[in-house]
N, C-alpha and C. Protein backbone atom coordinates (compact mmCIF):
# COMPACT_ATOMS: atom_id res chain seq x y z
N UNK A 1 -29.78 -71.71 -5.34
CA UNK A 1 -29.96 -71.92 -6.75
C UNK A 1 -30.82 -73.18 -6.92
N UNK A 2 -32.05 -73.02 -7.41
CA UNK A 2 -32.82 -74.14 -8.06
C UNK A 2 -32.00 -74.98 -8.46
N UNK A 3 -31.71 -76.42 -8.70
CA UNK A 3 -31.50 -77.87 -9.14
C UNK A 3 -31.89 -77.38 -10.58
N UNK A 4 -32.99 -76.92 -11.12
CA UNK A 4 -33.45 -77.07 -12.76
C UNK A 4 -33.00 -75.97 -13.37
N UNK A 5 -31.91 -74.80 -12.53
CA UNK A 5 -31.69 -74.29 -13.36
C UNK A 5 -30.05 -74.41 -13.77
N UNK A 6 -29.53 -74.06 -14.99
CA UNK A 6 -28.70 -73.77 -15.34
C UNK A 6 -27.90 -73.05 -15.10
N UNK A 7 -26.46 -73.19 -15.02
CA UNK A 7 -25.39 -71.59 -14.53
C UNK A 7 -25.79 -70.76 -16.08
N UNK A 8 -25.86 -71.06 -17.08
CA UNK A 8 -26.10 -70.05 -17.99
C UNK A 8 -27.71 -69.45 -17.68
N UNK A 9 -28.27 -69.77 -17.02
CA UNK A 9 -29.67 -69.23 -17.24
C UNK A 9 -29.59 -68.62 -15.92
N UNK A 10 -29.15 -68.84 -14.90
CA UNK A 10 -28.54 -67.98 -13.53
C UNK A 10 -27.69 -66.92 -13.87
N UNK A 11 -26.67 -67.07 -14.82
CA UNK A 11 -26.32 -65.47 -15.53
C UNK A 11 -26.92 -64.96 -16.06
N UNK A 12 -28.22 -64.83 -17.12
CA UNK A 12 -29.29 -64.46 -17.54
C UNK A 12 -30.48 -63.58 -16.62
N UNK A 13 -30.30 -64.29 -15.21
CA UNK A 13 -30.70 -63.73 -14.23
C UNK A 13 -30.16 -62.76 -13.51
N UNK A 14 -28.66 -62.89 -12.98
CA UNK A 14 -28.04 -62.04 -12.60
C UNK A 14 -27.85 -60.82 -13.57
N UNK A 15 -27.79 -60.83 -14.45
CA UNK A 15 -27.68 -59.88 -15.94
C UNK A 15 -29.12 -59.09 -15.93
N UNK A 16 -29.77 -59.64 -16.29
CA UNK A 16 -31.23 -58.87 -15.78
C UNK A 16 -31.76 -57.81 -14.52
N UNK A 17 -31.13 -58.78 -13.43
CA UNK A 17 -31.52 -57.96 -12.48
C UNK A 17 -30.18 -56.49 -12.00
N UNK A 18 -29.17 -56.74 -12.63
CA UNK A 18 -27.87 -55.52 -12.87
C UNK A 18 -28.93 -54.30 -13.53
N UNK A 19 -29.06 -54.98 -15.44
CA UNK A 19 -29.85 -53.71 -15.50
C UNK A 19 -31.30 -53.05 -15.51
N UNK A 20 -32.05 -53.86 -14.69
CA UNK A 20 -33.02 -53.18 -13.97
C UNK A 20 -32.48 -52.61 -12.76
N UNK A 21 -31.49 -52.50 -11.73
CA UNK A 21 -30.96 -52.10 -11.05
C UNK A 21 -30.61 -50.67 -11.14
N UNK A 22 -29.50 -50.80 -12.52
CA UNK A 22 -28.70 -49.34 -13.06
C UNK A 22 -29.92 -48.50 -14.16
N UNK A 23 -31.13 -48.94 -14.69
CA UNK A 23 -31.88 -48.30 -15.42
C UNK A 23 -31.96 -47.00 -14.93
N UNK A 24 -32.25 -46.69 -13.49
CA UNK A 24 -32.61 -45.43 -13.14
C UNK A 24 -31.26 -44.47 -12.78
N UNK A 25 -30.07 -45.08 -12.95
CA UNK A 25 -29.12 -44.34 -12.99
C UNK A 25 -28.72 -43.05 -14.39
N UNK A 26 -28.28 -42.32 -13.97
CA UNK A 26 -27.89 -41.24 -14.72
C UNK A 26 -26.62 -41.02 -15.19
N UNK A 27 -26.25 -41.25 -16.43
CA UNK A 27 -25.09 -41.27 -16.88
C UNK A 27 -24.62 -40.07 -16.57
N UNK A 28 -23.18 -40.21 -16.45
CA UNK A 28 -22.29 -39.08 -15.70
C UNK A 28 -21.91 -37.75 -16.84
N UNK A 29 -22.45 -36.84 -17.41
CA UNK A 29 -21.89 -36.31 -18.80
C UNK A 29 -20.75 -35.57 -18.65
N UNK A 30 -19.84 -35.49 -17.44
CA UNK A 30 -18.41 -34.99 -17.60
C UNK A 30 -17.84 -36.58 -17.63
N UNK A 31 -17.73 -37.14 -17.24
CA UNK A 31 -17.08 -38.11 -17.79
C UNK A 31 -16.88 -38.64 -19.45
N UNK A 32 -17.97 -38.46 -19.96
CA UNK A 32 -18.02 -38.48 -21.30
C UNK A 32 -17.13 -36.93 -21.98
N UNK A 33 -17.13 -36.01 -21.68
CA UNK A 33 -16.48 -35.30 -21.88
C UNK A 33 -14.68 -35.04 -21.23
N UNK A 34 -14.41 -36.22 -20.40
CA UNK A 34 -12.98 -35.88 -20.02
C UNK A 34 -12.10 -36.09 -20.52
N UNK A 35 -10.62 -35.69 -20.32
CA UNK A 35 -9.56 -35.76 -20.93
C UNK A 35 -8.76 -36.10 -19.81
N UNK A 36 -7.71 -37.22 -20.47
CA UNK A 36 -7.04 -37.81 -19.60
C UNK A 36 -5.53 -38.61 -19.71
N UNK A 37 -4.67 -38.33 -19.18
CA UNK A 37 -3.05 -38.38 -19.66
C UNK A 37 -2.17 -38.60 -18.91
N UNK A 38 -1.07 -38.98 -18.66
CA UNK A 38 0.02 -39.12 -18.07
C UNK A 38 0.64 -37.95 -17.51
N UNK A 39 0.79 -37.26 -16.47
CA UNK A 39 1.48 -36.29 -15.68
C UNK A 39 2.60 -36.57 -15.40
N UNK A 40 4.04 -36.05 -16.22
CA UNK A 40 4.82 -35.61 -15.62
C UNK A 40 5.50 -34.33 -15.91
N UNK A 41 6.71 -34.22 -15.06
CA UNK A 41 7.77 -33.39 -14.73
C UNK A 41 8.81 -33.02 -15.59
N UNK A 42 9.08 -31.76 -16.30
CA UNK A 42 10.48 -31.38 -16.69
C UNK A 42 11.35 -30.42 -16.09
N UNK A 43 11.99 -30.57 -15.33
CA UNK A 43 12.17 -29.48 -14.62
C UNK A 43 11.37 -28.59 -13.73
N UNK A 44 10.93 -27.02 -14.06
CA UNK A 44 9.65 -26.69 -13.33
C UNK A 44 8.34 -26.80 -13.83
N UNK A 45 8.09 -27.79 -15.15
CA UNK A 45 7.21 -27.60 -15.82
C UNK A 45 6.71 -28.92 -16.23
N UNK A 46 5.25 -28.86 -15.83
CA UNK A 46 4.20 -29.99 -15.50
C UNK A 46 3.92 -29.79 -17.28
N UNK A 47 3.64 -31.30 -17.51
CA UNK A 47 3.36 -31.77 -18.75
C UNK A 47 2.49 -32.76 -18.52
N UNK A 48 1.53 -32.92 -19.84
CA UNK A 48 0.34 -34.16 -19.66
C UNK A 48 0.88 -34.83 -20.80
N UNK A 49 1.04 -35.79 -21.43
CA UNK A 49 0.46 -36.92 -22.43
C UNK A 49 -0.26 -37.48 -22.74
N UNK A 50 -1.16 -37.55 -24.01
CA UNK A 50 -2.30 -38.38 -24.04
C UNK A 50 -2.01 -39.62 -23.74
N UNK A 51 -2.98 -40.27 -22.76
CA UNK A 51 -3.26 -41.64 -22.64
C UNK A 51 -2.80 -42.56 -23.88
N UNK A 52 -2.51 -42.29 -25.15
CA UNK A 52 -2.58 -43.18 -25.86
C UNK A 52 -1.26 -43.51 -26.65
N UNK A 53 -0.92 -42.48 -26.35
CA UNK A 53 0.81 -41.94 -26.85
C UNK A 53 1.78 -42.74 -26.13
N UNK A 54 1.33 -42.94 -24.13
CA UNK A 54 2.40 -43.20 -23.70
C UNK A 54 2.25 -44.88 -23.73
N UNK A 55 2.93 -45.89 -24.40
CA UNK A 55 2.98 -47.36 -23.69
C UNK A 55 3.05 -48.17 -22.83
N UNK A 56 4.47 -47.41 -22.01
CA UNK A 56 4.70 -48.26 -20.70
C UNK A 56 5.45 -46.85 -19.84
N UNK A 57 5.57 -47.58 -18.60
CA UNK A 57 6.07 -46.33 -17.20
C UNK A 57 7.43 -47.00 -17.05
N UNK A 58 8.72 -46.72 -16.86
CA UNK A 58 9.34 -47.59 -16.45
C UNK A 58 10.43 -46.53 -15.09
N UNK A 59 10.55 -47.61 -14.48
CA UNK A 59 12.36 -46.68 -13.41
C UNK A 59 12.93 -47.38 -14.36
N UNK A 60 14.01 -45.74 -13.80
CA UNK A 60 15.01 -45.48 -14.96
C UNK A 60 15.67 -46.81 -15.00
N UNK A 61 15.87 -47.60 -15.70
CA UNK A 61 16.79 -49.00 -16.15
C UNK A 61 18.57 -48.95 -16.42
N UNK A 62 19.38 -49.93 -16.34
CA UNK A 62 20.21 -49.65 -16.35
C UNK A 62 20.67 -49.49 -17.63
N UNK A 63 21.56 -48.65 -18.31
CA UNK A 63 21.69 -48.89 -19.92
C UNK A 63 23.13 -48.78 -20.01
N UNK A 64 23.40 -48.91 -20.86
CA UNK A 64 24.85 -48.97 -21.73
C UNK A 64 24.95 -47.31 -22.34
N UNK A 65 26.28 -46.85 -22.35
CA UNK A 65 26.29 -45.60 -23.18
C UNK A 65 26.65 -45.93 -24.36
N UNK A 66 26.39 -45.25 -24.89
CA UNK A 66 26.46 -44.93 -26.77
C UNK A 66 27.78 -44.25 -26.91
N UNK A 67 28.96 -44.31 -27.50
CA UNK A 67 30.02 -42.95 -28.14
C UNK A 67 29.07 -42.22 -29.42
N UNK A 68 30.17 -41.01 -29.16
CA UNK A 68 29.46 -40.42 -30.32
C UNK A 68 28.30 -39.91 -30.61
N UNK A 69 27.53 -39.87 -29.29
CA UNK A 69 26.24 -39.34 -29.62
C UNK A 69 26.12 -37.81 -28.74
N UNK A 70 24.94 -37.09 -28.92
CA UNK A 70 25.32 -35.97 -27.78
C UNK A 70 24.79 -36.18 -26.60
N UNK A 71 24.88 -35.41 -26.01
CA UNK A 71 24.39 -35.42 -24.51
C UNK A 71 23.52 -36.32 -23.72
N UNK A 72 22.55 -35.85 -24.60
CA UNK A 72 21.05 -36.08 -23.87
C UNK A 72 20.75 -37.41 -24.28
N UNK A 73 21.17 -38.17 -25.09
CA UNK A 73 21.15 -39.60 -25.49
C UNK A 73 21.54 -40.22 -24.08
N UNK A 74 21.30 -41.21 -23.39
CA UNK A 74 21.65 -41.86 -22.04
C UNK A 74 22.18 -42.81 -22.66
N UNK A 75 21.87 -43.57 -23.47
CA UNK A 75 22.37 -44.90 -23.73
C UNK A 75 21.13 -45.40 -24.34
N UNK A 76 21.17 -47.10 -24.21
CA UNK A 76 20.25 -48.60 -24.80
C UNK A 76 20.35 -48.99 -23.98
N UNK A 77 19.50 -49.41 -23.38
CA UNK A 77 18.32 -50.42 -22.37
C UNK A 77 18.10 -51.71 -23.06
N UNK A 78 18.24 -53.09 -22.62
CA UNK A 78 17.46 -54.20 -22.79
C UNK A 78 16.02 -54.50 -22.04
N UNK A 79 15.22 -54.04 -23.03
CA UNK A 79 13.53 -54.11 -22.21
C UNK A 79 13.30 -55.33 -22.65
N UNK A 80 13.23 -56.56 -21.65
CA UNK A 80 12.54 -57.68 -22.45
C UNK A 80 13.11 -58.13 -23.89
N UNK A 81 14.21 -58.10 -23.64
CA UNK A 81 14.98 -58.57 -25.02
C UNK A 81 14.78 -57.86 -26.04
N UNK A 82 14.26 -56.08 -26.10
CA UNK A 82 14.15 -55.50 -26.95
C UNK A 82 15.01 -54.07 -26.61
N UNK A 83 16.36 -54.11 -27.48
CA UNK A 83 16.80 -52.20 -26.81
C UNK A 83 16.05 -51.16 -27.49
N UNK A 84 16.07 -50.95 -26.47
CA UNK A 84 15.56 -49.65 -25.90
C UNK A 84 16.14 -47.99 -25.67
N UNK A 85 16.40 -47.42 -26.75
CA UNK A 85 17.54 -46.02 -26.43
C UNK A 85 16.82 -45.51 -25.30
N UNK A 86 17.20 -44.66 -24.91
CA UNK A 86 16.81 -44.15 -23.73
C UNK A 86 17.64 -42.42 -23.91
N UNK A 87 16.82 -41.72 -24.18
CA UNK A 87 16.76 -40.16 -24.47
C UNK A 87 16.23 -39.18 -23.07
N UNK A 88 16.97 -38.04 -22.80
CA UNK A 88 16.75 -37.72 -21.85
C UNK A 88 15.78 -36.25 -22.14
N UNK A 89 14.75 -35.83 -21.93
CA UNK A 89 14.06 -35.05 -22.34
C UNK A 89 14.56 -33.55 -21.63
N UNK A 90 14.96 -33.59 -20.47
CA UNK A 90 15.14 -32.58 -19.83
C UNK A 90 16.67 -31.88 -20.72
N UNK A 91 17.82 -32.72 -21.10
CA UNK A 91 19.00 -32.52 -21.84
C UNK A 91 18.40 -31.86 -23.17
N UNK A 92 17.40 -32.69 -24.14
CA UNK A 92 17.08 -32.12 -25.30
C UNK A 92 16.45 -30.90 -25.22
N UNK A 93 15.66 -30.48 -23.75
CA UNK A 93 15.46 -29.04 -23.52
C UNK A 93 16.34 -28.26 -23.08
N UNK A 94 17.25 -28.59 -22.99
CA UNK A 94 18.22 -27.78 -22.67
C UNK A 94 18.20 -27.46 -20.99
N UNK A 95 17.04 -28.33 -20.37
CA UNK A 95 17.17 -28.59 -18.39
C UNK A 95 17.89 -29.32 -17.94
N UNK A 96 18.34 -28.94 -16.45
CA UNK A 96 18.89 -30.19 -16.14
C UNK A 96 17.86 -30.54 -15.42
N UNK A 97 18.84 -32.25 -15.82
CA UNK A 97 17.97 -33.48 -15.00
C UNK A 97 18.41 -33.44 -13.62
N UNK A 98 17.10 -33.53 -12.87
CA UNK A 98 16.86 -33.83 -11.41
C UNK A 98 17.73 -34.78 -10.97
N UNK A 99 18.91 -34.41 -9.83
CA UNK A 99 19.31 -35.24 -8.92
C UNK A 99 18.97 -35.92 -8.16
N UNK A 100 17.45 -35.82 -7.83
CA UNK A 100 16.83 -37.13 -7.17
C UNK A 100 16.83 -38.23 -8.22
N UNK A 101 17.28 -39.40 -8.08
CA UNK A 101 17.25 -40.59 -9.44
C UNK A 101 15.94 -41.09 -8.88
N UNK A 102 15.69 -41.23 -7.50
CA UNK A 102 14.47 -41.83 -7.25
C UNK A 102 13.44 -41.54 -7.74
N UNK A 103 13.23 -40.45 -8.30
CA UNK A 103 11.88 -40.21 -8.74
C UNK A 103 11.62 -39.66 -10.43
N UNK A 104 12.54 -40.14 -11.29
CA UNK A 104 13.00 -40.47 -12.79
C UNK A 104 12.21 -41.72 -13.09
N UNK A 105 11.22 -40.91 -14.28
CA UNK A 105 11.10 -42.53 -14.77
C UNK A 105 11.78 -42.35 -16.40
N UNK A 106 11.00 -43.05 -17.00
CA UNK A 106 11.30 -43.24 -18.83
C UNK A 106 9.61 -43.86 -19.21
N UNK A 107 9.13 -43.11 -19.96
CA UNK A 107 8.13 -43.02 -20.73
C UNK A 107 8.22 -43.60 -21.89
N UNK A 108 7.63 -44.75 -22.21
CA UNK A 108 8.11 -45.49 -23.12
C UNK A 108 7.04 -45.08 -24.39
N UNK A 109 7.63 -44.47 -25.78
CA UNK A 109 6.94 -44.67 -26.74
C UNK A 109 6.63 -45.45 -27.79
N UNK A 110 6.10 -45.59 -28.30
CA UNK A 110 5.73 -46.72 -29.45
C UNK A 110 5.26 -46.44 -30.79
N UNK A 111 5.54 -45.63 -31.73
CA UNK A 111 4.64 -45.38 -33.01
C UNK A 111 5.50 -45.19 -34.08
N UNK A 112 4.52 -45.88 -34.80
CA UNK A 112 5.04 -46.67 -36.35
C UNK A 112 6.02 -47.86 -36.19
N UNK A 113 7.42 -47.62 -36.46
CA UNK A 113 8.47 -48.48 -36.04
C UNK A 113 9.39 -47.66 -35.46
N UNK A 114 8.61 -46.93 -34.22
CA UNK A 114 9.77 -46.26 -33.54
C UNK A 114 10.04 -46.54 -32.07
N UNK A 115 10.68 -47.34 -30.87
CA UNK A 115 10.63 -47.64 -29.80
C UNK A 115 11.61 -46.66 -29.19
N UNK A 116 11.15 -45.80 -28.64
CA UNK A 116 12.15 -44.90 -27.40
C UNK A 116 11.67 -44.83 -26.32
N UNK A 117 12.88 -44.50 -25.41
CA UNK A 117 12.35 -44.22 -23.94
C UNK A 117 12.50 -42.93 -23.66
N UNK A 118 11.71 -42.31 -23.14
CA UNK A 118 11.83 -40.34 -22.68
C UNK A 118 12.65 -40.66 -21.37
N UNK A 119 13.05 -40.09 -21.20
CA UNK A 119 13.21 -40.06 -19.60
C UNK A 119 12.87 -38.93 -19.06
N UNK A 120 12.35 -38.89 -18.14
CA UNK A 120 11.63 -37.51 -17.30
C UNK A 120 12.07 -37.26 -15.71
N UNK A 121 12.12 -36.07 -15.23
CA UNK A 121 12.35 -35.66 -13.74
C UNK A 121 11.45 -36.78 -12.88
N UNK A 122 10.41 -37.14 -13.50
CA UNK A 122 8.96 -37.14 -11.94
C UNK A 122 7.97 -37.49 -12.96
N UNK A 123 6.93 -38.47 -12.89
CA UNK A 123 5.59 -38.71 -13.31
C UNK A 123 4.91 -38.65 -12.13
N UNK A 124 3.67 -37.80 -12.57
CA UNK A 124 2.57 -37.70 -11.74
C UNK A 124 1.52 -38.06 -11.95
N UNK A 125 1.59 -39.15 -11.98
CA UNK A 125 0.29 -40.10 -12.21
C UNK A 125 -0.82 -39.14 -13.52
N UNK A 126 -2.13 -40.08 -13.51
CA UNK A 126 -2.92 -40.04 -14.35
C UNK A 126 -3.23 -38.77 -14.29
N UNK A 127 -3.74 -37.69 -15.08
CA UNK A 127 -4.73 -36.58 -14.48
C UNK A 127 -5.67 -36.39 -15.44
N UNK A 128 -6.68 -35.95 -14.87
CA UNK A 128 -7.93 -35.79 -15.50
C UNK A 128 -8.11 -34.16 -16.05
N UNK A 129 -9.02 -34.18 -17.07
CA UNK A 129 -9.46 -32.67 -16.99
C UNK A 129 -10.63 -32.72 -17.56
N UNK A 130 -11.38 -31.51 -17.82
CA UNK A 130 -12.38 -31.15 -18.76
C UNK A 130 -12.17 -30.95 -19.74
N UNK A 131 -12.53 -31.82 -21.13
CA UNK A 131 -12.39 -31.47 -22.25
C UNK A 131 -12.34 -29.61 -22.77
N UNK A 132 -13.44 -29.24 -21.94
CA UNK A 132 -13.57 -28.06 -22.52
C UNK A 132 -12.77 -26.79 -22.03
N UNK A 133 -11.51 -27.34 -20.85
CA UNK A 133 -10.84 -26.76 -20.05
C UNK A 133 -9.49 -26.12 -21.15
N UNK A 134 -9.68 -27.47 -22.63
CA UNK A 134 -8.55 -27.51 -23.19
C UNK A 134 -8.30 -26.36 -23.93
N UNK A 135 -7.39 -25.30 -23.69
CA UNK A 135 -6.84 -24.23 -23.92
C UNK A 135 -5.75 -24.47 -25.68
N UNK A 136 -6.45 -24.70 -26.48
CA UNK A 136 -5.41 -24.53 -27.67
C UNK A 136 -4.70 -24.10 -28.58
N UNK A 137 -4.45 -22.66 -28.06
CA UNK A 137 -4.04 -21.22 -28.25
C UNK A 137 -2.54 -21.60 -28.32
N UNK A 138 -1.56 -21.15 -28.96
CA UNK A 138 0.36 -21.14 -28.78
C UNK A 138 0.56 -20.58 -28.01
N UNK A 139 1.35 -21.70 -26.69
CA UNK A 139 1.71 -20.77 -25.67
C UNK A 139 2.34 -19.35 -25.52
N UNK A 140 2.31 -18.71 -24.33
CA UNK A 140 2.49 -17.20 -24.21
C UNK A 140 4.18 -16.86 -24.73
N UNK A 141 4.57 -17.87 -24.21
CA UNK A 141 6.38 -17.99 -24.74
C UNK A 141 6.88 -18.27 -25.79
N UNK A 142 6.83 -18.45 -26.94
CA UNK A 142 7.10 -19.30 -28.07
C UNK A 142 8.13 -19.23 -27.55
N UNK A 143 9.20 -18.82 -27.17
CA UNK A 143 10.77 -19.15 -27.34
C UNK A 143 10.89 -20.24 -26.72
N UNK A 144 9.87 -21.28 -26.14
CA UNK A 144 10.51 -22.21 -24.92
C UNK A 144 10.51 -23.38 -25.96
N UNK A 145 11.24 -24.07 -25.45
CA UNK A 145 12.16 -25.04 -26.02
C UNK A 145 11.73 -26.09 -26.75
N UNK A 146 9.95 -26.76 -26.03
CA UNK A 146 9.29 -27.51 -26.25
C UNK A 146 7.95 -26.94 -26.74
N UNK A 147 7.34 -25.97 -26.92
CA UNK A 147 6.84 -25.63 -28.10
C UNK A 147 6.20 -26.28 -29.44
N UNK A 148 7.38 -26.72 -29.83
CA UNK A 148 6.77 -27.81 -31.45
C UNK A 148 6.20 -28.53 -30.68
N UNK A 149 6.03 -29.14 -29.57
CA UNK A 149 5.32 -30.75 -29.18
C UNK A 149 4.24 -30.25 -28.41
N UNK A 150 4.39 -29.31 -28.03
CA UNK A 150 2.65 -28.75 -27.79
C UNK A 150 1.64 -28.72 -28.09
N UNK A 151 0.45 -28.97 -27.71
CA UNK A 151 -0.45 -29.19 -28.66
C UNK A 151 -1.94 -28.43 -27.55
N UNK A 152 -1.52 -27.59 -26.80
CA UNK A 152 -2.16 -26.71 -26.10
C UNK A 152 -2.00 -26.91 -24.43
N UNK A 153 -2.61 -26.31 -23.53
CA UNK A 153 -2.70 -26.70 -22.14
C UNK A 153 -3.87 -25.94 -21.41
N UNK A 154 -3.85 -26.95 -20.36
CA UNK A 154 -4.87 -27.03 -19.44
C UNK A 154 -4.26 -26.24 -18.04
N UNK A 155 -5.08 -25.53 -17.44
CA UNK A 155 -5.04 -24.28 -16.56
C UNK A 155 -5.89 -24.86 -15.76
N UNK A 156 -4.91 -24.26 -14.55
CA UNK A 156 -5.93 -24.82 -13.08
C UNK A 156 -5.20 -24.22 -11.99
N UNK A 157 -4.68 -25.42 -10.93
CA UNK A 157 -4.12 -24.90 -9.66
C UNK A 157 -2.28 -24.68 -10.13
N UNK A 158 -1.91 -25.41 -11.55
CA UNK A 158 -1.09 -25.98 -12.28
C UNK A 158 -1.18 -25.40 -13.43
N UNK A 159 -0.09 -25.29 -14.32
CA UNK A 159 0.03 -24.72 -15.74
C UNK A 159 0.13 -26.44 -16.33
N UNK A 160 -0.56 -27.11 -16.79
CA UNK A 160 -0.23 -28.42 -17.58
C UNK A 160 -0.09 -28.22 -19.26
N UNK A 161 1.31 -28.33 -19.77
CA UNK A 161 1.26 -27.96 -21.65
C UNK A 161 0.80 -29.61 -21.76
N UNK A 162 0.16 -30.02 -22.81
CA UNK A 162 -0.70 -30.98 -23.41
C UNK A 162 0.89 -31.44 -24.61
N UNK A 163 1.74 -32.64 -23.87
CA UNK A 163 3.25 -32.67 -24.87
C UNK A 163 2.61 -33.83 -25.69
N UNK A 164 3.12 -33.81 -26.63
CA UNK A 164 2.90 -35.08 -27.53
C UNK A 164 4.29 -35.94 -28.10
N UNK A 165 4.34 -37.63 -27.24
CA UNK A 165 5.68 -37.54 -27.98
C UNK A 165 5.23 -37.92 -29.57
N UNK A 166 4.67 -38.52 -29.66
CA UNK A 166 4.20 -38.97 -31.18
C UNK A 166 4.95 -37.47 -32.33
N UNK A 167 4.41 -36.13 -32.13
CA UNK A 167 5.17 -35.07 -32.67
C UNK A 167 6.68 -35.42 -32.36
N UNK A 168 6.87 -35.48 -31.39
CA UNK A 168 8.24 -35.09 -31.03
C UNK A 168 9.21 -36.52 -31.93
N UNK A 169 8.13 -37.58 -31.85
CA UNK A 169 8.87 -38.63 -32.55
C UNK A 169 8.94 -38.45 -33.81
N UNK A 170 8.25 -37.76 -34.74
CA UNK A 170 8.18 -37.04 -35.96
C UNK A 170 9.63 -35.62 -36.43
N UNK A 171 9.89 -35.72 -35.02
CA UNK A 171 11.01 -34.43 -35.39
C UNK A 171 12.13 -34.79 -35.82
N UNK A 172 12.80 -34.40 -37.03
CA UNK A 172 14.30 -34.34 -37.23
C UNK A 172 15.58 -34.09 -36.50
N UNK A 173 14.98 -33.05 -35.29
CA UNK A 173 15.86 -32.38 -34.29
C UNK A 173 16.23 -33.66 -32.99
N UNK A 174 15.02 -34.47 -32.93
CA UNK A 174 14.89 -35.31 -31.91
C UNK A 174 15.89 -36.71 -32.39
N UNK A 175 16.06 -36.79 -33.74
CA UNK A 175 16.78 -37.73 -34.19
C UNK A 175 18.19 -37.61 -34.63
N UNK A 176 18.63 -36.41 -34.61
CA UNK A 176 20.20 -35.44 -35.13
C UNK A 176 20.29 -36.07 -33.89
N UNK A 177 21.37 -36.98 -33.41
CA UNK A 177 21.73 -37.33 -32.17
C UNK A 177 23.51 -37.58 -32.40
N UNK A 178 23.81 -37.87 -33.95
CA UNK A 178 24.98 -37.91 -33.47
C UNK A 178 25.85 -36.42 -33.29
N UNK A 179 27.36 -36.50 -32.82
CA UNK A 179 27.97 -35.52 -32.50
C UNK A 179 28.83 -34.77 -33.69
C-alpha cells in the first residue's frame, strides 16, 4: 500500500476492482426464482414453512404442564425470560409424536402478538425449490387433518405440503385448548 494513500481510497480500489471482476458474470435466474423454507416432519409427512413464518429452531426445552388443557398442549417454556407454550403439532393432528426425543424440535412462531412453540417429530433443514415447481391445487385428500394450513405443495423425490403456521395461528381450533 502506497504511504499517500488512504484506507478509504484503498477500499475505493478494492471495490472497483470486485466489480470489474464480477461484470462478466451472469446472474443465476433460478435463484431469483427460488423458494425456500424450513423442512420438517409430522409423522409420515414432510412439511415446508416459509422462511419467514418460522423465528427460531429450538430442542425440545424443558416446560412445566398446564391442568386443564387438552392433550396436545405440552406445557410453558421459559425462553429467555419469555414463556413460551409449547403445542404439540403431531397431537393437534391427531399423530403420534415420535419416540425418538432426540430428534424433536419446537418451531418457534411469532405474529402479531402471538408467541408459540410447534413442536415437531424431525426438522430437515432448509429446502429449496423452484418457484414454478409450486403446485397450488387442494390436496388430493381433503379429509387430512392439516389441510386448512396448506397452502399447496411441492413434488419431487418427496411429497412436501407448503404448512403455514401464521394460518394455523389464525385458527380458532388451534386456540380451543382448554378441556
Amino acid at each position: 500500500m502506497p504511504d499517500s494513500q488512504t484506507a478509504f481510497e484503498l477500499l475505493l480500489e478494492i471495490d472497483q476492482r470486485c466489480r470489474s471482476l464480477a461484470a462478466g458474470l451472469v446472474a443465476d435466474p433460478v435463484k431469483a426464482q427460488a423458494w425456500s423454507g424450513i423442512g420438517f416432519r409430522i409423522g409420515e409427512q414432510c412439511f415446508v414453512a416459509p422462511m419467514g413464518e418460522i423465528a427460531e429452531i429450538l430442542h425440545e426445552p424443558r416446560f412445566t404442564l398446564l391442568p386443564g388443557v387438552k392433550s396436545w398442549v405440552r406445557g410453558v417454556a421459559n425462553l429467555r425470560g419469555q414463556l413460551l407454550p409449547i403445542m404439540d403439532l403431531c397431537g393437534f393432528f391427531g399423530v403420534e409424536l415420535s419416540p425418538l426425543r432426540k430428534q424433536r424440535r419446537v418451531l418457534v412462531l411469532e405474529f402479531e402478538d402471538i408467541f408459540v412453540g410447534l413442536q415437531v417429530d424431525e426438522v430437515l433443514g432448509m429446502q429449496h425449490f423452484a418457484q414454478s415447481d409450486l403446485n397450488a391445487c387442494e390436496p388430493a385428500s381433503p379429509g387430512l387433518p392439516f389441510v386448512p394450513y396448506v397452502q399447496g405443495r411441492f413434488a419431487g423425490e418427496h411429497e412436501w405440503w407448503v404448512f403455514s403456521p401464521f394460518a394455523l395461528a389464525q385458527s380458532p381450533e388451534f386456540w380451543a385448548v382448554a378441556v
